[in-house]
Each structure stands twice: as structure tokens, then as C-alpha cells.
C-alpha atoms as a PDB file:
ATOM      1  CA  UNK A   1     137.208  18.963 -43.027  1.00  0.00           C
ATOM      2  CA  UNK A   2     139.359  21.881 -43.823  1.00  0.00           C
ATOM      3  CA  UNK A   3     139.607  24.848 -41.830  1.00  0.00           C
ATOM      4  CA  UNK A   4     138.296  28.162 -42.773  1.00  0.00           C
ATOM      5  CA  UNK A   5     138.262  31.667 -41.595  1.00  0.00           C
ATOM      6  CA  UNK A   6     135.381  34.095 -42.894  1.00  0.00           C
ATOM      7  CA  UNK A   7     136.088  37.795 -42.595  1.00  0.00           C
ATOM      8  CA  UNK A   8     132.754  38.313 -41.925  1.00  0.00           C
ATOM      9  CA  UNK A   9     132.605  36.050 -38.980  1.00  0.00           C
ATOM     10  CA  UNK A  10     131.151  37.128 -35.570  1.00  0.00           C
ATOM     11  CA  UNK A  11     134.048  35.379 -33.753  1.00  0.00           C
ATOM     12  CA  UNK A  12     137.676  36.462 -33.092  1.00  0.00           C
ATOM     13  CA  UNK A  13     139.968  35.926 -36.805  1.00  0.00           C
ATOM     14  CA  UNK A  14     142.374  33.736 -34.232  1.00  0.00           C
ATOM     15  CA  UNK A  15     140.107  30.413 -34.517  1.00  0.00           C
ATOM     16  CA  UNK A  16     140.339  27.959 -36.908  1.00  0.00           C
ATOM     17  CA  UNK A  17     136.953  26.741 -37.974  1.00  0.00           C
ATOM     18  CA  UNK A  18     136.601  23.137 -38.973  1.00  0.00           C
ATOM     19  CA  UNK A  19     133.811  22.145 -41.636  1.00  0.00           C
ATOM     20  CA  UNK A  20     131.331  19.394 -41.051  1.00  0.00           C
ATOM     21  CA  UNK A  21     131.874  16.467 -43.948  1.00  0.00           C
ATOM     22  CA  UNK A  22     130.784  17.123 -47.325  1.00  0.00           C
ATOM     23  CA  UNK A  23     128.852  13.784 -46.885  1.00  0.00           C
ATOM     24  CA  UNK A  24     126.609  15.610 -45.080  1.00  0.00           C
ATOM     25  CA  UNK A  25     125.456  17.735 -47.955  1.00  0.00           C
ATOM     26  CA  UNK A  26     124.501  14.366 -49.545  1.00  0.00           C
ATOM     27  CA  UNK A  27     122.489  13.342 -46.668  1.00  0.00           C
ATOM     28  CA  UNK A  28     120.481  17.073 -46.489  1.00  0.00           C
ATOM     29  CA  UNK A  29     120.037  16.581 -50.191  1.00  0.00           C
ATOM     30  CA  UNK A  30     117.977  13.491 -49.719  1.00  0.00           C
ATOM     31  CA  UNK A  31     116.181  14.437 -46.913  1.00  0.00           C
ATOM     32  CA  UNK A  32     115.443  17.735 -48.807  1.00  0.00           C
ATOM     33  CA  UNK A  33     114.195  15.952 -51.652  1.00  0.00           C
ATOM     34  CA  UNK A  34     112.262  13.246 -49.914  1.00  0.00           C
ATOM     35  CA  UNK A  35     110.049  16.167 -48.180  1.00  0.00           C
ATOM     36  CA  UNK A  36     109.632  18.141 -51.513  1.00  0.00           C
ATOM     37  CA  UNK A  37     107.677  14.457 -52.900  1.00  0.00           C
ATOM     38  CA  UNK A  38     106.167  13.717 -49.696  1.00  0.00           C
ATOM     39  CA  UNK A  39     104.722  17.661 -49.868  1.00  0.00           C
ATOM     40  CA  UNK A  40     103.783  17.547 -52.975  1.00  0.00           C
ATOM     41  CA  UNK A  41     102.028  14.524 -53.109  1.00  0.00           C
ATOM     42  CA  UNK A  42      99.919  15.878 -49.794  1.00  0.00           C
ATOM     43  CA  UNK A  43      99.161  19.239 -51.920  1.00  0.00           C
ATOM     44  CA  UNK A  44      98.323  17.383 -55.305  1.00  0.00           C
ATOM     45  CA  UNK A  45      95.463  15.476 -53.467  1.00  0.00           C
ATOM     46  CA  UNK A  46      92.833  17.480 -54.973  1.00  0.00           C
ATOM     47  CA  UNK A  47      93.965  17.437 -58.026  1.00  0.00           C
ATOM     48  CA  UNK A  48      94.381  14.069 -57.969  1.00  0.00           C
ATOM     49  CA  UNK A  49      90.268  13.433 -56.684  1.00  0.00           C
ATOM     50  CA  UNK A  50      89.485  15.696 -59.558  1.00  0.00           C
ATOM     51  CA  UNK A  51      91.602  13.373 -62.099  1.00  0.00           C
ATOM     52  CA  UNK A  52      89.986  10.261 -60.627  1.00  0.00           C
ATOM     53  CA  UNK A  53      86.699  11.856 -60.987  1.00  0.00           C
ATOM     54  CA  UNK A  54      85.653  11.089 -57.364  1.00  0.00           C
ATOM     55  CA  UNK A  55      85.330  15.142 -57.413  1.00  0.00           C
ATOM     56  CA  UNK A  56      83.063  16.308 -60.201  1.00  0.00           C
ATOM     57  CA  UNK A  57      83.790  18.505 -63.217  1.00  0.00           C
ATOM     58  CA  UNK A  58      87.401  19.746 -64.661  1.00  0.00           C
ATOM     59  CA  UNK A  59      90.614  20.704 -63.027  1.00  0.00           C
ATOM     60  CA  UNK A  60      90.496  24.415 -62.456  1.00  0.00           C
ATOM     61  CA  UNK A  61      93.697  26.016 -62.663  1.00  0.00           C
ATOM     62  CA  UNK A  62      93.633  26.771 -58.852  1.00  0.00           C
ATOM     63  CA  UNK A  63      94.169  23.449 -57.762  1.00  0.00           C
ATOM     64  CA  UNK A  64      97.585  23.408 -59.588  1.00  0.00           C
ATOM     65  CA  UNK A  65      99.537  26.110 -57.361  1.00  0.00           C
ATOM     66  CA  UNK A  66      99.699  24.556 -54.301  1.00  0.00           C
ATOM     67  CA  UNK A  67     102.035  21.810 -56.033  1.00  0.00           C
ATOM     68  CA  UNK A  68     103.824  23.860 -58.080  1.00  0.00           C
ATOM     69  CA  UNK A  69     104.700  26.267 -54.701  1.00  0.00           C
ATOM     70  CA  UNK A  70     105.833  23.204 -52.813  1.00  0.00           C
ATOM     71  CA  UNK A  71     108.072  22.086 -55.856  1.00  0.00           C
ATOM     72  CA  UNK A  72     109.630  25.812 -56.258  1.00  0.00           C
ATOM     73  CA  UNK A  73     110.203  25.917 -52.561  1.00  0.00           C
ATOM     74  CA  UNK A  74     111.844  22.273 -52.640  1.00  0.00           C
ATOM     75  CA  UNK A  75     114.063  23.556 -55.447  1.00  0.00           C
ATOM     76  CA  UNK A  76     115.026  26.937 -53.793  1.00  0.00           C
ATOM     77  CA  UNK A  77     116.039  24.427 -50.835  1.00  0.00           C
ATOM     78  CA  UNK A  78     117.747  22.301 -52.596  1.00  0.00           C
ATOM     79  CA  UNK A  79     119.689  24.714 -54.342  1.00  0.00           C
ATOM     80  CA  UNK A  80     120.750  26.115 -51.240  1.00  0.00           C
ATOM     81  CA  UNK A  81     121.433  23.172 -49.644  1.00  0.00           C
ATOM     82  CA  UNK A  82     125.164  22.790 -50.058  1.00  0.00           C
ATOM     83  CA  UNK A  83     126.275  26.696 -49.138  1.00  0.00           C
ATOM     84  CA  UNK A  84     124.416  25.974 -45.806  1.00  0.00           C
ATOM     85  CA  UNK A  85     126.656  23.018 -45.183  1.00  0.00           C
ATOM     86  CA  UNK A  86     129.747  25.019 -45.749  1.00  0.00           C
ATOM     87  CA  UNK A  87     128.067  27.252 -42.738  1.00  0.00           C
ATOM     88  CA  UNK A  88     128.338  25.054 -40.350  1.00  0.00           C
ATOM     89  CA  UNK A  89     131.518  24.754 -38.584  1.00  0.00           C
ATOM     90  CA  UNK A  90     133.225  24.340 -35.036  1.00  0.00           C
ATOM     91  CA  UNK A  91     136.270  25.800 -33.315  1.00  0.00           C
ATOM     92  CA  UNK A  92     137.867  24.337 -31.124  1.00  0.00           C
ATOM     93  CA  UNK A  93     139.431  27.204 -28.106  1.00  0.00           C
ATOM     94  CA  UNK A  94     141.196  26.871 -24.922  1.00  0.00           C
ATOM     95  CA  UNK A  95     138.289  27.759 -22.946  1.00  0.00           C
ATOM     96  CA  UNK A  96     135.507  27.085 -25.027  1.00  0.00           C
ATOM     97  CA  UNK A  97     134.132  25.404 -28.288  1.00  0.00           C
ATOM     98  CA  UNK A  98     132.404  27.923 -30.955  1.00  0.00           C
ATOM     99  CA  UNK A  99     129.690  26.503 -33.385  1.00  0.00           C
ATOM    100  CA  UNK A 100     128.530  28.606 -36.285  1.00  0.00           C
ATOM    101  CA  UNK A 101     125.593  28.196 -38.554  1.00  0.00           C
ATOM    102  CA  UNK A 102     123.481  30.005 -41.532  1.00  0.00           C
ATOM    103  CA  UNK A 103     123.775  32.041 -44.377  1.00  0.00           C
ATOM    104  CA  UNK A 104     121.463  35.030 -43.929  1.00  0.00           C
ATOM    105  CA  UNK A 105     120.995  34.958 -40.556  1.00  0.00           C
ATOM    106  CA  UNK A 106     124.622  33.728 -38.847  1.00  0.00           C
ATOM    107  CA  UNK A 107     124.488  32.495 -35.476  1.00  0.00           C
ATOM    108  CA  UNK A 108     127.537  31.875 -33.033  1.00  0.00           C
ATOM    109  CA  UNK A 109     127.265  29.507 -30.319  1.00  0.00           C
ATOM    110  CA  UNK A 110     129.687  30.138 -27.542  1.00  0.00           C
ATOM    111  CA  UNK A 111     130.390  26.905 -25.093  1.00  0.00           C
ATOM    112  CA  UNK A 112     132.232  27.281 -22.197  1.00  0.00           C
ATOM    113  CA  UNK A 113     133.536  23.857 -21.416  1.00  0.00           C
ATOM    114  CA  UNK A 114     133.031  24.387 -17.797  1.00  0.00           C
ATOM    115  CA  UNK A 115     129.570  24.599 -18.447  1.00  0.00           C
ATOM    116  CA  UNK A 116     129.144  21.465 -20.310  1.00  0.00           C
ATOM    117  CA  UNK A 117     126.892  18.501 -18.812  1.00  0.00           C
ATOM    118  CA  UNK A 118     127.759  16.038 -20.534  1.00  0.00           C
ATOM    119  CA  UNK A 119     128.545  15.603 -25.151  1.00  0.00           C
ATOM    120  CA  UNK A 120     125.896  13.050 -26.857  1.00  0.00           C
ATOM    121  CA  UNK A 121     126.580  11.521 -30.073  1.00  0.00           C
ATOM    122  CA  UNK A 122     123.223  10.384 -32.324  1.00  0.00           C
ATOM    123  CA  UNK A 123     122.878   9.029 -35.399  1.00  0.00           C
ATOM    124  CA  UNK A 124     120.267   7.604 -37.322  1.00  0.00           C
ATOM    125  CA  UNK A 125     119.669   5.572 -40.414  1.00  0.00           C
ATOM    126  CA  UNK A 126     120.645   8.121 -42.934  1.00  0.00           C
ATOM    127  CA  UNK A 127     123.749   9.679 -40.871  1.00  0.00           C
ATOM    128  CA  UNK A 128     125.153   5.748 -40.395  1.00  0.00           C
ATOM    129  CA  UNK A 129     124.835   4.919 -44.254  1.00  0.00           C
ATOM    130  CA  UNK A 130     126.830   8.032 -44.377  1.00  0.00           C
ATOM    131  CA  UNK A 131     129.449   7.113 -41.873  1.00  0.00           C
ATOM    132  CA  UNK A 132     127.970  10.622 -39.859  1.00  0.00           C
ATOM    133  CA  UNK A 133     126.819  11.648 -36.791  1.00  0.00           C
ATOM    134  CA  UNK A 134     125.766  14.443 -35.268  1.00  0.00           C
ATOM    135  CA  UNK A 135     127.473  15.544 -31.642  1.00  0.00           C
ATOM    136  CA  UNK A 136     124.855  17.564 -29.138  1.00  0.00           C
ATOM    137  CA  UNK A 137     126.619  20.341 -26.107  1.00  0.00           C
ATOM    138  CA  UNK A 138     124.260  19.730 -23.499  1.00  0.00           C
ATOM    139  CA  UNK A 139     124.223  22.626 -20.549  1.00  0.00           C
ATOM    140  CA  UNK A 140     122.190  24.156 -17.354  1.00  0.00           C
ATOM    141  CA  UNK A 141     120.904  26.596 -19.962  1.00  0.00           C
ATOM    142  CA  UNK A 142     117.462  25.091 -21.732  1.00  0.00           C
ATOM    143  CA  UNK A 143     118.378  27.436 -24.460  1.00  0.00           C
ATOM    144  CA  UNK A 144     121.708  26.425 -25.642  1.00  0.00           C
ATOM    145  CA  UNK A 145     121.290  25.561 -29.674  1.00  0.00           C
ATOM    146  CA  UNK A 146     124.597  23.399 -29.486  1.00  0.00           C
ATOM    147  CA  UNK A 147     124.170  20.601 -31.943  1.00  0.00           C
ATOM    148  CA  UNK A 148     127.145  19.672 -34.297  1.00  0.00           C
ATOM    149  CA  UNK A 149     125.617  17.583 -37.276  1.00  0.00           C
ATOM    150  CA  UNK A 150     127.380  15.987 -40.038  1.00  0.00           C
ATOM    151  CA  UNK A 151     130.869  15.016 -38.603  1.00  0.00           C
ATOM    152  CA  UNK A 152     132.132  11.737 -39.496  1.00  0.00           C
ATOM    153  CA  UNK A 153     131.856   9.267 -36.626  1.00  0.00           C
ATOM    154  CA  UNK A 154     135.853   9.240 -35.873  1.00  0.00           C
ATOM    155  CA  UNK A 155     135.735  13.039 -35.748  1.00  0.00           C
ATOM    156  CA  UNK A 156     132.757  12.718 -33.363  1.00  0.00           C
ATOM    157  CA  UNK A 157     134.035   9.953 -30.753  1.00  0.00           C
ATOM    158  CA  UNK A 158     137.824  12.408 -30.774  1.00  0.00           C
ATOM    159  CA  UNK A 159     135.557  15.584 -29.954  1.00  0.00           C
ATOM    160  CA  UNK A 160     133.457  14.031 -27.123  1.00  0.00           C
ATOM    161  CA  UNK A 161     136.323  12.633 -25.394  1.00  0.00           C
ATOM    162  CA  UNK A 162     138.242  15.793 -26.144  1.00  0.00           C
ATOM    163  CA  UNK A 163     135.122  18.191 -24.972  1.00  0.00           C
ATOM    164  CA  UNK A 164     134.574  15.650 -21.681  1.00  0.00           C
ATOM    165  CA  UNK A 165     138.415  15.884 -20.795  1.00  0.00           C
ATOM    166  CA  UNK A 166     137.973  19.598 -21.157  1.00  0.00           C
ATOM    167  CA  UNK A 167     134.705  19.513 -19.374  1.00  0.00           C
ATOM    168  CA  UNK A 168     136.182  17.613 -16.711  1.00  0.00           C
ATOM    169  CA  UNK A 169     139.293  19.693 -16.296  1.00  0.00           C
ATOM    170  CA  UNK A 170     137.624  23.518 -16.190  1.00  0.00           C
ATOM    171  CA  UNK A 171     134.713  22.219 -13.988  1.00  0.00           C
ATOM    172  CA  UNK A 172     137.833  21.635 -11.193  1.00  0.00           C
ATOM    173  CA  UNK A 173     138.290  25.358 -11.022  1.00  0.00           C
ATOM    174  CA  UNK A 174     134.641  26.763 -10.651  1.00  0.00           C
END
């Protein structure tokens, strides 16, 4: 996970940002491509009744965009798939941890560690065949988007017991 610093960040050029694992790019991949079949299989239906001939007459040329859209769309996705990875990325700062996500749209989650409830780690199938796991910030704020996916699971355990120990420590002062 090596560190990176974007000019065109929205957060001070002092951090250093950490990567999620390139693993995780694997994992996206086949849960990218997984939806694109399961999609396209839903929006071939009718052509498929018409094929069977449970529908009468031909296959009108109609009844072919739906699955051509969701396979364009799946490949758009899965093309972009690995440079949204590389978006996602945590730094770690004396007072607070900083997650960043997105391409087009770049979002910067500030988290005081004060602030923090308590850290959950989650994985699931996928993620543990991967060696991943995802780390969620939870806070008194519903609207907190602080979810850390794709770290390996060593990574995750050393940032919840570093974010708890940080947790613990500014929650003294408030």
C-alpha cells in the first residue's frame, strides 16, 4: 500500500495517503462482472421467450438494446474499475483519520478520533478469499460515509486498535 499525494487533493499536501490493496481491484472486478451477467440475463428475458417461441413471431430489433446497454455499461464499469481503487485511500493525522474516494466526484471524509464510537471490521466471502476486509468509522453523526474497504486483514486489525487507542485517548479531553 504505497503512499501517495495528489496535487489535486482536497486535503492539506502534509498527509501521506495510504492505498487500499490492489487485491481489492480483483475482488471489484468480479463483483463487477458477476452483476453485468446477472443484468443481462434479467434484460435478455424477452428475447429469450421470443427464441423459445413461447412469445409469437420474430425477434424485433428492439428487444436487443436492453442487453446490449447493460453489457456497454458493465464494460464502461469494468474499465473503470481499477482507477477507482487507486481513489481510495486513508491518512492517518494526529487528530484525525482522512478517507478519500472517487474519480469525478472526490469526496474527503474528515474523522475526528474523539468522535469515534467505536471501528468495525467486516468481511465476507469474497473479501476473505482475498485476505481483505473492509474497516467501518462509526460516529454520533448518521451521516458519516466512513467505510475503508479493501485493506488486507493485518492492515485492518493495526488500524482498529490504532483508531480505538486514539479514540480512547482524545475522548479524555472533551
Amino acid at each position: 500500500m504505497p503512499a501517495t499525494n495528489d496535487p489535486q487533493d482536497l486535503a492539506p499536501a502534509q498527509l501521506s495517503w495510504q492505498r487500499v490493496a490492489p487485491r481489492y481491484v480483483t475482488v471489484r472486478l468480479l463483483n463487477q462482472v458477476v452483476s453485468t451477467v446477472v443484468w443481462t440475463a434479467i434484460a435478455s428475458i424477452p428475447v429469450l421467450l421470443v427464441l423459445l417461441r413461447l412469445w409469437d413471431g420474430d425477434v424485433p430489433w428492439w428487444l436487443w438494446l436492453p442487453p446490449a446497454v447493460v453489457v456497454l455499461w458493465g464494460l464502461v464499469k469494468l474499465v473503470l474499475i481499477p482507477r477507482r481503487v487507486r481513489a481510495i485511500g486513508y491518512a492517518e493525522a494526529p487528530t484525525e483519520l482522512w478517507l478519500r474516494k472517487g474519480l469525478l466526484f472526490r469526496t474527503v471524509t474528515v474523522v475526528p478520533y474523539g468522535r469515534m464510537q467505536y471501528v468495525e471490521i467486516s468481511t465476507g466471502p469474497v473479501l476473505n478469499a482475498f485476505g481483505l476486509a473492509s474497516v467501518t468509522l462509526h460516529t454520533a453523526s448518521a451521516g458519516t460515509d466512513a467505510v475503508l474497504p479493501g485493506l488486507p486483514r493485518a492492515e485492518a486489525d493495526r488500524l482498529r486498535e490504532q483508531l480505538t487507542e486514539r479514540g480512547e485517548a482524545h475522548m479524555v479531553g472533551l
